[in-house]
C-alpha atoms as a PDB file:
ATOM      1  CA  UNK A   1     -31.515  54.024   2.145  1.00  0.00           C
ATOM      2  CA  UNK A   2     -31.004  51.165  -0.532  1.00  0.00           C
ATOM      3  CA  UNK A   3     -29.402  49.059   2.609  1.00  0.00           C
ATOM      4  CA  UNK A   4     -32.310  49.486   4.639  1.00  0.00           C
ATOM      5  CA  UNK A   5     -34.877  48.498   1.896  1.00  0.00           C
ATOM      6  CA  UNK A   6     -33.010  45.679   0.332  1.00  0.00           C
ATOM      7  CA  UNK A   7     -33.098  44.226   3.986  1.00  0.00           C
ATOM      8  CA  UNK A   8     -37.027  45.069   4.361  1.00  0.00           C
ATOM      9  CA  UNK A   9     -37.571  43.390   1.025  1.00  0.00           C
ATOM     10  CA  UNK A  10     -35.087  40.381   1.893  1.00  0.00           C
ATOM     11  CA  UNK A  11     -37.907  40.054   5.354  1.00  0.00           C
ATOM     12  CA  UNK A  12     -40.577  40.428   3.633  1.00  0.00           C
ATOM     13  CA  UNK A  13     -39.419  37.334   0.993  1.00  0.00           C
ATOM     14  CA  UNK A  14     -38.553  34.941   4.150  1.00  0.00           C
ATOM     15  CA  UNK A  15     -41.954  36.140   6.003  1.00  0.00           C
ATOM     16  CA  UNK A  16     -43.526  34.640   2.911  1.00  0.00           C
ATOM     17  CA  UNK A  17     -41.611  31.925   2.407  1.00  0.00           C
ATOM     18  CA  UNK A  18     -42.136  30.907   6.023  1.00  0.00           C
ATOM     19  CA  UNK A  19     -46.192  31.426   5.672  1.00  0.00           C
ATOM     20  CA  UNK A  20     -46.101  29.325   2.986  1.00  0.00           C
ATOM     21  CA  UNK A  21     -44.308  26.452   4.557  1.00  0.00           C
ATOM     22  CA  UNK A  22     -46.729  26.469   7.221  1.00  0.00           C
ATOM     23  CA  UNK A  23     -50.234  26.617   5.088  1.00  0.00           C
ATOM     24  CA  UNK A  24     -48.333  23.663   3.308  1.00  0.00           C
ATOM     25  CA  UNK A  25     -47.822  21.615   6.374  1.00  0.00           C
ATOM     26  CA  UNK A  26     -50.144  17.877   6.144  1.00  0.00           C
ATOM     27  CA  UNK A  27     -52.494  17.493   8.709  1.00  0.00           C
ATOM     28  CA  UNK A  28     -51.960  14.776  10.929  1.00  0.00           C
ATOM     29  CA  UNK A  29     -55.161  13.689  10.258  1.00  0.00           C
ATOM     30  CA  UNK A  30     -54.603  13.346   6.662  1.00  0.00           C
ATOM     31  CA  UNK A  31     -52.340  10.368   6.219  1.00  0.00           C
ATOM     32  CA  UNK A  32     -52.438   7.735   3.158  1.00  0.00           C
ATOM     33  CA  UNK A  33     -55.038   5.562   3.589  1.00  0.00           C
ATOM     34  CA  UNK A  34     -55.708   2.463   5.377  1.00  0.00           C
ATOM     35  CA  UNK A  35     -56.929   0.437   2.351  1.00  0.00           C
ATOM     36  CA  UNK A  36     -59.547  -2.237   1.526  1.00  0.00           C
ATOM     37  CA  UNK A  37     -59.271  -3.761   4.882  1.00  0.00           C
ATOM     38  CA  UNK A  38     -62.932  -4.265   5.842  1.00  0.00           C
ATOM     39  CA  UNK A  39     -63.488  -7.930   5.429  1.00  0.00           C
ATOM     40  CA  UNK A  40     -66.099  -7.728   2.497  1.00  0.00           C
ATOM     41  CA  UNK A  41     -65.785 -10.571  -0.249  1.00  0.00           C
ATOM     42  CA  UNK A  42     -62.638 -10.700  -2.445  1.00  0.00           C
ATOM     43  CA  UNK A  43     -60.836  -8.303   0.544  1.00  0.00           C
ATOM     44  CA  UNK A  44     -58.465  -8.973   3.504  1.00  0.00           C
ATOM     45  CA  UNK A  45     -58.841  -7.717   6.834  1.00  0.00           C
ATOM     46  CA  UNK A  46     -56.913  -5.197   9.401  1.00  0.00           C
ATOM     47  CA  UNK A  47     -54.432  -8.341   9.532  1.00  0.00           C
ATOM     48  CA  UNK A  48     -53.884  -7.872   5.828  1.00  0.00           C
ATOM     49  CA  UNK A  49     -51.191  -4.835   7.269  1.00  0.00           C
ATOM     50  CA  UNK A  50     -51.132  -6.255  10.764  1.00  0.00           C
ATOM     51  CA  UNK A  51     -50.023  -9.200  11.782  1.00  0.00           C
ATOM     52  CA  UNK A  52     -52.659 -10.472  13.555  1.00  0.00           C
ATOM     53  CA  UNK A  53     -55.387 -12.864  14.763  1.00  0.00           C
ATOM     54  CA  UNK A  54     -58.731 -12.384  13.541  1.00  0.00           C
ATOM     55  CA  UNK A  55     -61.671 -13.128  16.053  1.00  0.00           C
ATOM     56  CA  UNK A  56     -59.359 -14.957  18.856  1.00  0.00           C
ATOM     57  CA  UNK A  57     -61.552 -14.124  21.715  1.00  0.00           C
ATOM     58  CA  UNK A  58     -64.944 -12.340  22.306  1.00  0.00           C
ATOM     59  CA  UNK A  59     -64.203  -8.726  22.861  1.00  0.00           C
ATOM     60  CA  UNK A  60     -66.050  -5.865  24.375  1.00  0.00           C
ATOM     61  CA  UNK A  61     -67.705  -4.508  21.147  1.00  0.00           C
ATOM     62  CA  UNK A  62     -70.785  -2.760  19.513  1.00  0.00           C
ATOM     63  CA  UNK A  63     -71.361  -2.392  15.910  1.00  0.00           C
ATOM     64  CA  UNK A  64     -74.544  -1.218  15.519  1.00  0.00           C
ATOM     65  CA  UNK A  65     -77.260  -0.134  13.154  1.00  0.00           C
ATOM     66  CA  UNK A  66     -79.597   3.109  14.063  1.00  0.00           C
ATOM     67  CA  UNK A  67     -81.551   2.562  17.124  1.00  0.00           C
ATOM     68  CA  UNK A  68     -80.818  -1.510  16.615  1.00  0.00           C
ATOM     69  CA  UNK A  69     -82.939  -1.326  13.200  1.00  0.00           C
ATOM     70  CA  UNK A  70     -82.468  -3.894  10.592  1.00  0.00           C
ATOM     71  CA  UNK A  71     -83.894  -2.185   8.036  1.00  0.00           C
ATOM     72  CA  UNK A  72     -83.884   0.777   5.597  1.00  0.00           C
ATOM     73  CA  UNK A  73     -85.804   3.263   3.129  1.00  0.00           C
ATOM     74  CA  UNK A  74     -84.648   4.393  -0.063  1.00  0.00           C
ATOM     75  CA  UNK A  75     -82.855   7.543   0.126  1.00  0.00           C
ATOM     76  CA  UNK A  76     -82.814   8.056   3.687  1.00  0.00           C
ATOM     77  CA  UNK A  77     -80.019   8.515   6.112  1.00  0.00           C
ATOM     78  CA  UNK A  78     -79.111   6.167   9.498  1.00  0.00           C
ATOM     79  CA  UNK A  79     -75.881   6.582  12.187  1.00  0.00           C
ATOM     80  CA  UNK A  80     -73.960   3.697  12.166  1.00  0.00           C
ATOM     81  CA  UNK A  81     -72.043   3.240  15.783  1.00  0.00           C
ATOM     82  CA  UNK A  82     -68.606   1.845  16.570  1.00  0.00           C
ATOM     83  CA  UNK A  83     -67.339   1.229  20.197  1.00  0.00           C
ATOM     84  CA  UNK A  84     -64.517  -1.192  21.076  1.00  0.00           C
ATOM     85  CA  UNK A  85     -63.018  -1.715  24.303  1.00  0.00           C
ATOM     86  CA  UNK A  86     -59.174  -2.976  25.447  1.00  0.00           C
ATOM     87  CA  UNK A  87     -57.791  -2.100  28.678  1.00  0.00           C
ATOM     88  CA  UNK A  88     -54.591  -1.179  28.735  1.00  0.00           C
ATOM     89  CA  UNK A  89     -54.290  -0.274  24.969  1.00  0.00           C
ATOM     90  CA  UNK A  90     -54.563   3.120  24.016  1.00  0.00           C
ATOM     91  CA  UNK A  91     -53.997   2.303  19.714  1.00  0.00           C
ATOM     92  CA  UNK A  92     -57.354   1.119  17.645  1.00  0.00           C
ATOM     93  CA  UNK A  93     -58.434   1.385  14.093  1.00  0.00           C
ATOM     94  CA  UNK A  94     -61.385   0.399  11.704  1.00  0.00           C
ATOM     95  CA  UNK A  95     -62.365   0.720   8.188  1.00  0.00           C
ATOM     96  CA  UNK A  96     -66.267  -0.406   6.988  1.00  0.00           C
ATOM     97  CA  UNK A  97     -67.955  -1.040   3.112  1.00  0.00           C
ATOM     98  CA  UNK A  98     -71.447  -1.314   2.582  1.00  0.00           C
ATOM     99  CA  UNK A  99     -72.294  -3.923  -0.168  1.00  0.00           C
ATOM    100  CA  UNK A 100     -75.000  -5.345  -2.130  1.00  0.00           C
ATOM    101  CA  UNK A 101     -76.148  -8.789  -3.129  1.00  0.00           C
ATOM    102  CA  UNK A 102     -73.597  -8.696  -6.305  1.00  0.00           C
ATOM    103  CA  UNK A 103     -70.827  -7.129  -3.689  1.00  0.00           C
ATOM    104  CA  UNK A 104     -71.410  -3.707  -5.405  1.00  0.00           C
ATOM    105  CA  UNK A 105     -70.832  -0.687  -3.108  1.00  0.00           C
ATOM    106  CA  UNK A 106     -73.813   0.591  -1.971  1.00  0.00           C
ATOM    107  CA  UNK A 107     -75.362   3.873  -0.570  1.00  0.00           C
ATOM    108  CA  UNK A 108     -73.063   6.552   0.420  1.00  0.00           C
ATOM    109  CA  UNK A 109     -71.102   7.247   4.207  1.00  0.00           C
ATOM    110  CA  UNK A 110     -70.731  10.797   4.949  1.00  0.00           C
ATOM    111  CA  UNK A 111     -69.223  11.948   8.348  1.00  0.00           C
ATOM    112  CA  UNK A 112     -70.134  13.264  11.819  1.00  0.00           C
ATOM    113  CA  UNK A 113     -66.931  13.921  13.061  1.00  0.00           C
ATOM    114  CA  UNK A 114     -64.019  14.818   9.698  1.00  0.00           C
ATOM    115  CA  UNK A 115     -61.259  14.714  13.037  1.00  0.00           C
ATOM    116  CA  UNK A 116     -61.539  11.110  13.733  1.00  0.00           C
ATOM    117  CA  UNK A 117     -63.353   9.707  10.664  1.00  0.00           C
ATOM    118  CA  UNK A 118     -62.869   9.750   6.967  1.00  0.00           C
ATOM    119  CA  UNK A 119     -64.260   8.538   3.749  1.00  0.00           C
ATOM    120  CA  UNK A 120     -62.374   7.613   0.171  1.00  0.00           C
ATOM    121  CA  UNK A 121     -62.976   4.999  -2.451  1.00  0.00           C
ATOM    122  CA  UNK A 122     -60.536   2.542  -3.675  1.00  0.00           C
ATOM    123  CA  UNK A 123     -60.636  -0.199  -6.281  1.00  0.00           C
ATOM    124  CA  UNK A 124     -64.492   0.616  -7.015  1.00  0.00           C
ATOM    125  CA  UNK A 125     -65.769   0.325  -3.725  1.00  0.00           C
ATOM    126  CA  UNK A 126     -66.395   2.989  -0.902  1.00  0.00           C
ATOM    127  CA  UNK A 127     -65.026   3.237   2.956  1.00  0.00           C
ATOM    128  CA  UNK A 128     -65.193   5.098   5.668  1.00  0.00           C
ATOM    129  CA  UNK A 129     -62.482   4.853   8.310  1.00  0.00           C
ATOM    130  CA  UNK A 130     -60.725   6.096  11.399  1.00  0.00           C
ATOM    131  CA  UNK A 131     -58.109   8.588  10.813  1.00  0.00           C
ATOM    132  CA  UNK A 132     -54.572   8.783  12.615  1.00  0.00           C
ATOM    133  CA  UNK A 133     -56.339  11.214  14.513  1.00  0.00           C
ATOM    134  CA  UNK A 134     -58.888   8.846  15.308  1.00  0.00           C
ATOM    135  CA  UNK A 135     -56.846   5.858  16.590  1.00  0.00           C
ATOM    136  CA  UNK A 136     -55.202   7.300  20.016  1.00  0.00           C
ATOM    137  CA  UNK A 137     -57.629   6.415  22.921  1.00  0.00           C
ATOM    138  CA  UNK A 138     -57.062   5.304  26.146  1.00  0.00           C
ATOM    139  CA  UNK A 139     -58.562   1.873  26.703  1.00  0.00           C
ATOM    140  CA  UNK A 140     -61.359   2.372  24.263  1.00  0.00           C
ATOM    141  CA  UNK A 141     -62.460   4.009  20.824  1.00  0.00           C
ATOM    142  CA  UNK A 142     -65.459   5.285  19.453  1.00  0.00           C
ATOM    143  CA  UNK A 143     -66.388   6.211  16.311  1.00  0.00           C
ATOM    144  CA  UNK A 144     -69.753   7.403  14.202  1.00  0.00           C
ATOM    145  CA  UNK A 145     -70.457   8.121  10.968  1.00  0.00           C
ATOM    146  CA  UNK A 146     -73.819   8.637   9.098  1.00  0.00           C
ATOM    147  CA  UNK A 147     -75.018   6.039   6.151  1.00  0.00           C
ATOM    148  CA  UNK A 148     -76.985   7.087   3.732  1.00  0.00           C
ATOM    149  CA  UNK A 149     -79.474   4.200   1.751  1.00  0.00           C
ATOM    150  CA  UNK A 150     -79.543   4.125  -2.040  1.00  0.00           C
ATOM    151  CA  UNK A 151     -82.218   5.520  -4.050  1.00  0.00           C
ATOM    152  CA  UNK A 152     -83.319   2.790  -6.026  1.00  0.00           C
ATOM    153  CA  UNK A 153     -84.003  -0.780  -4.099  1.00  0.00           C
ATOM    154  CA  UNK A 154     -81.230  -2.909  -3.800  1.00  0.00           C
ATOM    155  CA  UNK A 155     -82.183  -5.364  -1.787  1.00  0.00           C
ATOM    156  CA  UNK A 156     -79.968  -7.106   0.630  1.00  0.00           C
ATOM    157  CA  UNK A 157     -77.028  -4.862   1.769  1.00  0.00           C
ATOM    158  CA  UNK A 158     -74.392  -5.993   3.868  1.00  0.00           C
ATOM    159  CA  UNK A 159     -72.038  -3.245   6.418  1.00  0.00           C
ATOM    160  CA  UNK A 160     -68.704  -5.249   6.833  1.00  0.00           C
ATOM    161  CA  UNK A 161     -66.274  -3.737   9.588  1.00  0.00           C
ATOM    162  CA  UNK A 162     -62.789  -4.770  10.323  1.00  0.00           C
ATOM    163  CA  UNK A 163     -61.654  -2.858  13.621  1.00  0.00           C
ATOM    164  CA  UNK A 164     -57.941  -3.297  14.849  1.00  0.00           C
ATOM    165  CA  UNK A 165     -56.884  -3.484  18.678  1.00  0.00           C
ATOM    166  CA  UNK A 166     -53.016  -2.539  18.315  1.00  0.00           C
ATOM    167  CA  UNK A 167     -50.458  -2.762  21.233  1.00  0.00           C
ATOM    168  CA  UNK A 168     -48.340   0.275  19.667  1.00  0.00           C
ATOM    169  CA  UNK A 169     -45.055  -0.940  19.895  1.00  0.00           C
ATOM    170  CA  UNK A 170     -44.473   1.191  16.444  1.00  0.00           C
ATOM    171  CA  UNK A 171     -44.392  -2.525  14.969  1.00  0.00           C
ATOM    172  CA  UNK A 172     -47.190  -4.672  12.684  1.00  0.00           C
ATOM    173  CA  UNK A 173     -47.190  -7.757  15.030  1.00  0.00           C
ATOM    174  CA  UNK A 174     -48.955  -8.516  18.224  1.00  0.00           C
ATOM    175  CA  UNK A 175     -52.274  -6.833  16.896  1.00  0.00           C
ATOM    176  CA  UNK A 176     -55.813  -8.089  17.118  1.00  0.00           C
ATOM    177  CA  UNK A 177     -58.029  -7.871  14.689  1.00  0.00           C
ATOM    178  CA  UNK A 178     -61.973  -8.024  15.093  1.00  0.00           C
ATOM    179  CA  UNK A 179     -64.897  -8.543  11.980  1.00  0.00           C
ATOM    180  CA  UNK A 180     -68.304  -7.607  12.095  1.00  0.00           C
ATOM    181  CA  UNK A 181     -71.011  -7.439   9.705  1.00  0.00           C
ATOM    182  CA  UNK A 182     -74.607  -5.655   9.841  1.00  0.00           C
ATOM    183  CA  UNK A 183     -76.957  -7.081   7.260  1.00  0.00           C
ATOM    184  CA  UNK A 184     -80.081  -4.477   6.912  1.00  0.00           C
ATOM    185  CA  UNK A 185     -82.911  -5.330   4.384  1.00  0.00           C
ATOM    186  CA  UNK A 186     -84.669  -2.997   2.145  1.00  0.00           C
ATOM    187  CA  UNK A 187     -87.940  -1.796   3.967  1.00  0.00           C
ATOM    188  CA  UNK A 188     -90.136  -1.180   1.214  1.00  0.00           C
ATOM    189  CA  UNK A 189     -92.696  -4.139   0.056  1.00  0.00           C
ATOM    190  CA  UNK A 190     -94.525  -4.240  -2.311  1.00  0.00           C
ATOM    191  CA  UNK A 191     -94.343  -0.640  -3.057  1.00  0.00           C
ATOM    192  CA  UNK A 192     -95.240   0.316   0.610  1.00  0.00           C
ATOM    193  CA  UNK A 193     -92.849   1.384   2.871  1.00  0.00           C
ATOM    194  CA  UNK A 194     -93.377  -0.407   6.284  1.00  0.00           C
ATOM    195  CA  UNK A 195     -94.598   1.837   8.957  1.00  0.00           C
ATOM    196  CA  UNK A 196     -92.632   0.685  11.754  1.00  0.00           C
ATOM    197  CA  UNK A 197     -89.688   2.318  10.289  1.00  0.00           C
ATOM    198  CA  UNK A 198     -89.145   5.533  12.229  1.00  0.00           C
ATOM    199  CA  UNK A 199     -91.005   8.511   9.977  1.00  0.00           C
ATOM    200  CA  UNK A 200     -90.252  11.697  12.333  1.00  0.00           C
ATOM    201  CA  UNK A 201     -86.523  10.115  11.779  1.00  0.00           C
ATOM    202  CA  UNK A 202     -86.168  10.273  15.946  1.00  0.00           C
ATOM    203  CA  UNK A 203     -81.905   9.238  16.034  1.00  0.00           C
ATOM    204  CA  UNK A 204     -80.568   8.138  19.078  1.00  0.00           C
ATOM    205  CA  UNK A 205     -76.954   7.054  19.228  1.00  0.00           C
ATOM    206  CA  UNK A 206     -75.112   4.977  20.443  1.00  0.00           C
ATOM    207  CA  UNK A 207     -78.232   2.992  22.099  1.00  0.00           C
ATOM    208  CA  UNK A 208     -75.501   0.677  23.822  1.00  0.00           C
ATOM    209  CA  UNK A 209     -73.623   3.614  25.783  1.00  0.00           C
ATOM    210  CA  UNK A 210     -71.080   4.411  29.183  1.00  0.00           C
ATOM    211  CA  UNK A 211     -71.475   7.676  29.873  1.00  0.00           C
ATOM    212  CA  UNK A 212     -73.519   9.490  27.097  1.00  0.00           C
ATOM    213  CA  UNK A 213     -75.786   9.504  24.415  1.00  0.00           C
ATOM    214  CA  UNK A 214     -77.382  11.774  22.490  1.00  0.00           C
ATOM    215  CA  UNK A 215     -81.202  11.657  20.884  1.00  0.00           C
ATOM    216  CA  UNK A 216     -81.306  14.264  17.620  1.00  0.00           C
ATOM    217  CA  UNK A 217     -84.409  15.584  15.900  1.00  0.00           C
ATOM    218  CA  UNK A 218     -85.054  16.384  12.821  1.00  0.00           C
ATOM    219  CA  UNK A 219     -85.977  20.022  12.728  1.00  0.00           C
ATOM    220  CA  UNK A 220     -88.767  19.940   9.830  1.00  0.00           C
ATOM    221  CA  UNK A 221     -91.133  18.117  12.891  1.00  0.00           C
ATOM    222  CA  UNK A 222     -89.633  19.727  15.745  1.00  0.00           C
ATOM    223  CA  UNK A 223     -92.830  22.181  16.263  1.00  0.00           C
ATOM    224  CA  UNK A 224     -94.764  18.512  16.875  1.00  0.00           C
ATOM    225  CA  UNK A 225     -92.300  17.552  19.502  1.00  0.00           C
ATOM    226  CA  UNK A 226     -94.204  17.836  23.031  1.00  0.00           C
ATOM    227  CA  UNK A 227     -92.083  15.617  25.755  1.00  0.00           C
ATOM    228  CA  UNK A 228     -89.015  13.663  25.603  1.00  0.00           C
ATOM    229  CA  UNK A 229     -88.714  11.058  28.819  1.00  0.00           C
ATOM    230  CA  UNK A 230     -86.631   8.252  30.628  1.00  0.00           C
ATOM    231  CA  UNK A 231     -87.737   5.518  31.849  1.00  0.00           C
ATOM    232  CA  UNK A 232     -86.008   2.391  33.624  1.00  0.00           C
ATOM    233  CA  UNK A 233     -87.003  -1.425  32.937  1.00  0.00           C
ATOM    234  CA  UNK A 234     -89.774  -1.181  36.030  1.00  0.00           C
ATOM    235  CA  UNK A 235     -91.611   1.745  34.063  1.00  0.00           C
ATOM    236  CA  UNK A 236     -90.435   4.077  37.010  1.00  0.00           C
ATOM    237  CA  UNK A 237     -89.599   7.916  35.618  1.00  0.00           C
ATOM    238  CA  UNK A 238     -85.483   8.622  35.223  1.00  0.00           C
ATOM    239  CA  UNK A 239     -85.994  11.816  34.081  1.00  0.00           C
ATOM    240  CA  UNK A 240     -89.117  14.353  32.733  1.00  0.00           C
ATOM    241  CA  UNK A 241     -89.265  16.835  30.042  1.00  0.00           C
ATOM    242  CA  UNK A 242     -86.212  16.729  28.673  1.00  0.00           C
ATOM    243  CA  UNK A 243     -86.079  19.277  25.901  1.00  0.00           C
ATOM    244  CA  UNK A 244     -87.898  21.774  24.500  1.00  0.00           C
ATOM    245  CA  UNK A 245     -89.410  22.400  21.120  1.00  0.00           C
ATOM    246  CA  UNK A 246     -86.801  25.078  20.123  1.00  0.00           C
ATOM    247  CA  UNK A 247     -83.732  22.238  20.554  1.00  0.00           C
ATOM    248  CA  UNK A 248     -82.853  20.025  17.307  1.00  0.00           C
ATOM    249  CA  UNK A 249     -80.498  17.912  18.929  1.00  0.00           C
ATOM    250  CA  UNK A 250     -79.635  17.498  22.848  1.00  0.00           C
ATOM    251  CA  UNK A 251     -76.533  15.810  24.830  1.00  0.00           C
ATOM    252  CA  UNK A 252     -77.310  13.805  27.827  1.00  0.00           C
ATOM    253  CA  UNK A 253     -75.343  13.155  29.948  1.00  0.00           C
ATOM    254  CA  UNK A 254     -76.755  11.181  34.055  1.00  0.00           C
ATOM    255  CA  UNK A 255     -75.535   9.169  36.660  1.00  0.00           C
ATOM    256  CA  UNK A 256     -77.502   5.634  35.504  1.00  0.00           C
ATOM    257  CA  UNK A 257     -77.003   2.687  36.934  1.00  0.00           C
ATOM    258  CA  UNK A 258     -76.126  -0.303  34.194  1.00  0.00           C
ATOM    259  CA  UNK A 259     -79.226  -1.714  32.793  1.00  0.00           C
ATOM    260  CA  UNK A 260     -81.990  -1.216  30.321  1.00  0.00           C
ATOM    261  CA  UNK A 261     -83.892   1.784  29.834  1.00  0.00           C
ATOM    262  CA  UNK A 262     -86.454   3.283  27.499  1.00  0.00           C
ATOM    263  CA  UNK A 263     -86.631   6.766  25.579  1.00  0.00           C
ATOM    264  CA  UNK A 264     -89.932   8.256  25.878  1.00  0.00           C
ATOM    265  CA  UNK A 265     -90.775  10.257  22.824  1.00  0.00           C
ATOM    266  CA  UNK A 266     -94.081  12.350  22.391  1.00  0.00           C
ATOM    267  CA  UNK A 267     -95.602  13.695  19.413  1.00  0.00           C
ATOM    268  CA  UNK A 268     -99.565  15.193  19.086  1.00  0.00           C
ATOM    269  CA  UNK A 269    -100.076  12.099  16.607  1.00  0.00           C
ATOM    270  CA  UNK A 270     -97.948   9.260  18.442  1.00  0.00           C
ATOM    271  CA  UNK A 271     -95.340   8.006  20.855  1.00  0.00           C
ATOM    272  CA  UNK A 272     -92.181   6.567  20.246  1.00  0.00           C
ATOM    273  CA  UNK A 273     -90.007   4.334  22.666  1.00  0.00           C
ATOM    274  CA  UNK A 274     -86.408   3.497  22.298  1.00  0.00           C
ATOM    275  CA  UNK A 275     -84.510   1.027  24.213  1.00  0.00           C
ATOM    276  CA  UNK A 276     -81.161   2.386  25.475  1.00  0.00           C
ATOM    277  CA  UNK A 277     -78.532  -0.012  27.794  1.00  0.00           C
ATOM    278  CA  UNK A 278     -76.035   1.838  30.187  1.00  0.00           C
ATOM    279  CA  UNK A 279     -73.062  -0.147  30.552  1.00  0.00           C
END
């Protein structure tokens, strides 16, 4: 009898052991991180780590603001978009800071997908970058994360990106690196906020797209939502009705032909049209 429980206690000790070596096991995802890379004043770049050349060629990317906006209100949120392409590369990175006039961190990033993206702050400042999870992707990468403004006005701010093209040859040479920045400008003058800027906060992302985008609402003025429509260049009708009151946010996903298009968007007390380009 004391045999057979020392031995059930002696299981019991390595089941335990065993559980706890696997709740302890680091995410893949969550590997040190990638530094201040972005470009911004008084940093380096993706070439700081890698070696390589910065802006060698024009590539096939889109860094863009919500909806193509250059502006912002106080306290409100906007989707920033990220989308670079390289054939034959499968390996790509990027790391963004959003800065003031006196290259002061500004607003806040938050995340829209935690397996690909990720935020931290280093040396004062704040990024938001790809993840190891993040960087595999056959001949292209994607990646979007939400921006929220500051509360208080300040001014000028400037989104830096630094986005790496690697040839993963598990070495730091033969890289490419690529710099972008998105300068938005405070909306508000004069105390009143400029109407253009999108009230029923309408998001549609990314408005440069392949194969998808999406358009979400937000739900405190979905019950004024009445019709949500395509439209190509010519005015002719893509598509009709395309969601209902009850959805808050809706995938879409058609057979377009490249060119420019426009987002229909119907409420009792206005319309709203967005340009969208299928690539």
């Amino acid at each position: 009898m004391k045999n057979k429980l020392s031995i059930t206690l002696f299981s019991i000790i390595i089941m335990l052991i065993l559980v706890s070596a696997t709740n302890n096991v680091t995410s893949p995802c969550d590997s040190p991180i990638v530094g201040d890379h972005s470009g911004a004043p008084g940093e380096t770049t993706c070439s700081g780590c890698h070696s390589a050349p910065v802006n060698p060629n024009v590539p096939d990317l889109r860094f863009e603001f919500e909806n193509g906006s250059t502006q912002y209100q106080l306290d409100s949120s906007y989707i920033v978009h990220i989308r670079i392409r390289r054939n034959g590369h499968d390996k790509f990175g990027f790391v963004c800071s959003a800065l003031d006039s006196t290259n002061t961190s500004a607003g806040t990033f938050s995340l829209i997908n935690t397996t690909s993206t990720r935020t931290y702050t280093l040396g004062g400042r704040k990024y938001v970058s790809h993840t190891p999870c993040g960087a595999d992707s056959q001949d292209s990468a994607i990646w979007t994360y939400r921006w929220k403004a500051p509360s208080t006005n300040k001014g000028k701010i400037k989104i830096y990106m630094s986005v790496l093209v690697a040839n993963h040859d598990e070495a730091l040479t033969g890289d490419t690196t690529y710099t972008r920045v998105l300068q938005i400008n405070n909306s508000t003058i004069s105390g009143i906020k400029n109407q253009t800027i999108n009230s029923y906060q309408t998001k549609v992302f990314p408005t440069i797209f392949s194969n998808s985008y999406t358009i979400e609402f937000n739900p405190i003025f979905n019950n004024r939502l009445k019709s949500v429509s395509l439209f190509d260049i010519n005015g002719k009708i893509i598509q009709k009705n395309m969601t209902k009151e009850s959805d808050y946010k809706q995938e879409v996903e058609k057979n377009l032909d490249a060119g420019v298009y426009f987002l229909k968007i119907e409420y009792p007390d206005r319309t709203e049209n967005i340009k969208i380009i299928k690539q």
